[in-house]
Every structure is written in structure tokens, then in C-alpha cells.
N, C-alpha and C. Protein backbone atom coordinates (compact mmCIF):
# COMPACT_ATOMS: atom_id res chain seq x y z
N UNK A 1 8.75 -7.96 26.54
CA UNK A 1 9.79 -7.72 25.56
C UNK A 1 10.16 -6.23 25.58
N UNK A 2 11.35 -6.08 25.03
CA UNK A 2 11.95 -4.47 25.32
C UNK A 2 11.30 -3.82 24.13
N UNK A 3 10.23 -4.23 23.04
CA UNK A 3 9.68 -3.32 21.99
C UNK A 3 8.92 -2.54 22.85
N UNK A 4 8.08 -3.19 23.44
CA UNK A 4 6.93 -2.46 24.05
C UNK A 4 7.33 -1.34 24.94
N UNK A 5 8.81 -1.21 25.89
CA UNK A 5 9.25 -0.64 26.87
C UNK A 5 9.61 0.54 26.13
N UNK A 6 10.33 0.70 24.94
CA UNK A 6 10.98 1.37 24.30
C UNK A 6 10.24 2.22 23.76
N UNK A 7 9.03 2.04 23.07
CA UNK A 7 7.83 2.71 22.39
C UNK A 7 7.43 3.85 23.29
N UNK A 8 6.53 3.18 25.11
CA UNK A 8 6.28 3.87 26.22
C UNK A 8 7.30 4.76 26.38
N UNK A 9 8.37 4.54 26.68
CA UNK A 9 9.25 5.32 26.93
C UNK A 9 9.56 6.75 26.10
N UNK A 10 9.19 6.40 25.04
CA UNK A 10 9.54 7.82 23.60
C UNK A 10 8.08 8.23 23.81
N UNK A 11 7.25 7.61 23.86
CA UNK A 11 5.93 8.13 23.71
C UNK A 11 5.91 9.21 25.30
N UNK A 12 5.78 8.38 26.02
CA UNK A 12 5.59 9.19 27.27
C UNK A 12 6.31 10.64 27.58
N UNK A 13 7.61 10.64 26.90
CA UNK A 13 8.22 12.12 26.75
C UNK A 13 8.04 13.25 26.00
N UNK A 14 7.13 12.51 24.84
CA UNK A 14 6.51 13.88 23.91
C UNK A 14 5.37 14.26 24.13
N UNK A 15 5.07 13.43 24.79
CA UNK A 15 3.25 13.92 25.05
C UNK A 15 2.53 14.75 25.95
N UNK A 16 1.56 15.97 26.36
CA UNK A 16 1.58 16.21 27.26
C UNK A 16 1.15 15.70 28.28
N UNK A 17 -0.01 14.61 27.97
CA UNK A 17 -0.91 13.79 28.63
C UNK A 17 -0.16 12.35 28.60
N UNK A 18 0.90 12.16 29.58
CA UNK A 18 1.76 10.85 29.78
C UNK A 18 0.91 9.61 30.11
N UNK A 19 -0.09 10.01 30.67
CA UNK A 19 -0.70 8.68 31.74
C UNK A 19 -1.65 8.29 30.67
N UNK A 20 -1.90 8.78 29.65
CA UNK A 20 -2.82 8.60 28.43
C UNK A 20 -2.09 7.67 27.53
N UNK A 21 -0.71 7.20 27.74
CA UNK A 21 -0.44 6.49 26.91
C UNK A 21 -0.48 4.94 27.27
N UNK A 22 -0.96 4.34 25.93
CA UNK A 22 -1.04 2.64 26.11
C UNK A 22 -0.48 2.39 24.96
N UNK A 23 0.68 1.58 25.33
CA UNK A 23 1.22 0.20 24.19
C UNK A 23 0.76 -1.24 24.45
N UNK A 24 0.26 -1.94 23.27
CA UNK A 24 0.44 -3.08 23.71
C UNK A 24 0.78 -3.89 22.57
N UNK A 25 1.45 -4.90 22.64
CA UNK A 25 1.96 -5.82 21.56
C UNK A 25 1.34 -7.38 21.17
N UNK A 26 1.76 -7.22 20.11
CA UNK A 26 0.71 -8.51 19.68
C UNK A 26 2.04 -9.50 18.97
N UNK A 27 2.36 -10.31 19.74
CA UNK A 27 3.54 -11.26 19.19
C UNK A 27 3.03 -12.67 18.51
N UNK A 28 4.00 -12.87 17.72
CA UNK A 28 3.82 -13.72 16.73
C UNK A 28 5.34 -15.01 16.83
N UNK A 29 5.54 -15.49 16.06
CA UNK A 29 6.21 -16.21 16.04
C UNK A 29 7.94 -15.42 16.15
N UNK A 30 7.79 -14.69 15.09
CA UNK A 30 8.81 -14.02 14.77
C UNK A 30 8.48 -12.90 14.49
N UNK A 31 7.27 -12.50 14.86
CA UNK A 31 6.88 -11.13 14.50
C UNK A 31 5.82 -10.21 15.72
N UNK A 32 6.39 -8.89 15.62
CA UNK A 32 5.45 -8.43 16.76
C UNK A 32 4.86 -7.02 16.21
N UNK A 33 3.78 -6.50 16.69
CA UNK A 33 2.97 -5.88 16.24
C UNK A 33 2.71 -4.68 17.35
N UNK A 34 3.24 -3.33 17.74
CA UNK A 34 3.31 -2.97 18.30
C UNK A 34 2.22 -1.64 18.00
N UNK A 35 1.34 -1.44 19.08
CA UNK A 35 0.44 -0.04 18.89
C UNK A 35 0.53 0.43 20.10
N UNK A 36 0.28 1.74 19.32
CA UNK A 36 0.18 2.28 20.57
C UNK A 36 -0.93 3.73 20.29
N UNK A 37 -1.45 4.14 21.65
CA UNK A 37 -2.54 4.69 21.53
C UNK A 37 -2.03 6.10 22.66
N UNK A 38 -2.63 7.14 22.43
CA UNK A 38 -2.19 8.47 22.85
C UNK A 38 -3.12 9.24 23.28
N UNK A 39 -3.79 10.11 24.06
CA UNK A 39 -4.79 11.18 23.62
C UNK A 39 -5.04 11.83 22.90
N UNK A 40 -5.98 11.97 21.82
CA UNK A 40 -6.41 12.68 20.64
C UNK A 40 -5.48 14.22 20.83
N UNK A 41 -5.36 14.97 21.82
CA UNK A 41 -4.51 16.07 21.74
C UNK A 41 -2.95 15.56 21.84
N UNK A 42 -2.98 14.41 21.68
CA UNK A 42 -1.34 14.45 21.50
C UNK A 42 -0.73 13.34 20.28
N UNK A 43 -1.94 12.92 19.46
CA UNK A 43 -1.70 12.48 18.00
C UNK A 43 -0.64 13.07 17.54
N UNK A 44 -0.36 14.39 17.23
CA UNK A 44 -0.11 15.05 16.39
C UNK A 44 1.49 14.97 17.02
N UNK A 45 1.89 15.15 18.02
CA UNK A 45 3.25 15.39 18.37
C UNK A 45 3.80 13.81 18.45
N UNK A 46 2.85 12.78 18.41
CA UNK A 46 3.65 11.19 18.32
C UNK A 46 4.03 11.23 16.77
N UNK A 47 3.32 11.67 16.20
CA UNK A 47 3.58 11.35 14.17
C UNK A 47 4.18 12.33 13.93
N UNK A 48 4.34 14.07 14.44
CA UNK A 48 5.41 14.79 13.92
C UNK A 48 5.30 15.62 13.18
N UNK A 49 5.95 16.48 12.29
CA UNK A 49 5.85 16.94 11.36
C UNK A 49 6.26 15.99 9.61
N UNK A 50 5.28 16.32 9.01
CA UNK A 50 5.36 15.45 7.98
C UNK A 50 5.46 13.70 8.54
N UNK A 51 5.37 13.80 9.30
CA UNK A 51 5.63 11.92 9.94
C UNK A 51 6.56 11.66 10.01
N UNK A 52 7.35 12.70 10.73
CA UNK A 52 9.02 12.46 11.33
C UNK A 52 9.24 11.73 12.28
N UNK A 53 8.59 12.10 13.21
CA UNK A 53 8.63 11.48 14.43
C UNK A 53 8.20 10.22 14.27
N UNK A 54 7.32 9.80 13.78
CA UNK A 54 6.48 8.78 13.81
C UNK A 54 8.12 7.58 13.40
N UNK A 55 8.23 8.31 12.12
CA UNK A 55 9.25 6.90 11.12
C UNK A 55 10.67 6.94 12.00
N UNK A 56 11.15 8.10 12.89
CA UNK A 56 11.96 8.02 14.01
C UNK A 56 12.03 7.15 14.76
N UNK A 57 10.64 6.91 15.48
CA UNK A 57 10.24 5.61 16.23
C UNK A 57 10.48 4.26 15.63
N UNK A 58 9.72 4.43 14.56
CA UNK A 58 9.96 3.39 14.07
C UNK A 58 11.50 2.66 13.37
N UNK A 59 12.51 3.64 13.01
CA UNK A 59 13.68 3.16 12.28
C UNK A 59 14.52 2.89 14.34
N UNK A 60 14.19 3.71 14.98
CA UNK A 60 14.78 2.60 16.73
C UNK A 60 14.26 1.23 16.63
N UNK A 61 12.89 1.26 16.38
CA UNK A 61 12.24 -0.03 16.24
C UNK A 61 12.82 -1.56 15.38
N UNK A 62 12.91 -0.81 14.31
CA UNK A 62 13.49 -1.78 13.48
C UNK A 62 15.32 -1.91 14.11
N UNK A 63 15.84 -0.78 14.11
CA UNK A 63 17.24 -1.04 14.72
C UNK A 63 17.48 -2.24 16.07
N UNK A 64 16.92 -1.80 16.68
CA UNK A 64 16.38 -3.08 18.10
C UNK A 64 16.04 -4.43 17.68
N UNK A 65 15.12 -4.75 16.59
CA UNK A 65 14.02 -5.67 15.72
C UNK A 65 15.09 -6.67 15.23
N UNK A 66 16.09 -5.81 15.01
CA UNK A 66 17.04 -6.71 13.63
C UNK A 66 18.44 -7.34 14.60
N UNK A 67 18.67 -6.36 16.06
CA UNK A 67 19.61 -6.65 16.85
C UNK A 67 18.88 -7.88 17.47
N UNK A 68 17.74 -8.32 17.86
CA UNK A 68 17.16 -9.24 18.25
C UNK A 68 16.81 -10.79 17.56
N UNK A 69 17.12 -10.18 16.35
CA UNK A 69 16.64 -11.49 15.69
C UNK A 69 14.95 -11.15 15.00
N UNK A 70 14.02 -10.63 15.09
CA UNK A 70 12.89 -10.36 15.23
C UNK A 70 12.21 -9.13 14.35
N UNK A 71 11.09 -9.50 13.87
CA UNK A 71 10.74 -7.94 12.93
C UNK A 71 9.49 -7.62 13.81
N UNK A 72 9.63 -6.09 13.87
CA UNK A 72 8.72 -5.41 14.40
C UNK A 72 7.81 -4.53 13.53
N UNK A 73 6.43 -3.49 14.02
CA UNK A 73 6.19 -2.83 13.18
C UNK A 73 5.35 -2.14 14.15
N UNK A 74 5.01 -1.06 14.28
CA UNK A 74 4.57 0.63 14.89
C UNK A 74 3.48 0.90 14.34
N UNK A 75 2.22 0.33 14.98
CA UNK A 75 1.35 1.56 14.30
C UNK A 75 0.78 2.29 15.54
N UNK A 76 0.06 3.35 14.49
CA UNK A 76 -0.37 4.42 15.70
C UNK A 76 -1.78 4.66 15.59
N UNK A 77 -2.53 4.50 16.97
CA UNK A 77 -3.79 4.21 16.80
C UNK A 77 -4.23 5.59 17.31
N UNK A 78 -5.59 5.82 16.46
CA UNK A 78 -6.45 6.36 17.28
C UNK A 78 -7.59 6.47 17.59
């Protein structure tokens, strides 16, 4: 599904450690569950200042989510 592509894709450009990143999704009927995981030195630039970045990701997410038919949701693991 294009959640998962879309996530990698934003993730992999802020981070310094690219190859450190893993998404994987957990689908449901109508619902998908998207995490994703980073290197501990690059937590901080996926969530942002004040958790800008983070809810950035996530309002593409939902924009995509709702063009699809489908609800999504972003968390960020670590």
C-alpha cells in the first residue's frame, strides 16, 4: 500500500542514518496502523520541534487515508 511508501520516503530524507529506517504496517479491514522506527539519534528530527514534524506526517497521512477510502494512523517507535 502507498501508506507505508510515503512514511519511508519522508522519513528517509530527514534522517541522518537512512538505512536505519523501518516502516511496517499492520492492516485491518479498513484500518492501517503504520510505525515506524528510526535510530535513537534521529528520534528527535522525525517528531520535530514541539511535534511538528511528527503531526506533518501525519496530516499527509490522513490526507492520502481519506483520498483512499481508508483511516490511517503514525506512530513512532522507539
Amino acid at each position: 500500500m502507498a501508506f507505508k511508501e510515503l512514511i519511508k520516503a519522508i522519513a528517509t530524507e530527514l534522517v541522518d542514518r537512512p538505512e536505519d529506517v523501518v516502516v511496517t504496517e499492520i492492516a485491518t479491514d479498513n484500518n492501517s496502523l503504520i510505525e515506524l522506527r528510526v535510530a535513537k539519534s534521529d528520534i528527535g528530527k522525525v517528531i520535530g520541534k514541539d511535534g511538528r514534524t511528527a503531526q506533518s506526517m501525519r496530516t499527509i497521512l490522513a490526507a492520502l487515508s481519506a483520498k483512499v477510502g481508508r483511516r490511517a494512523h503514525l506512530d513512532i517507535v522507539d
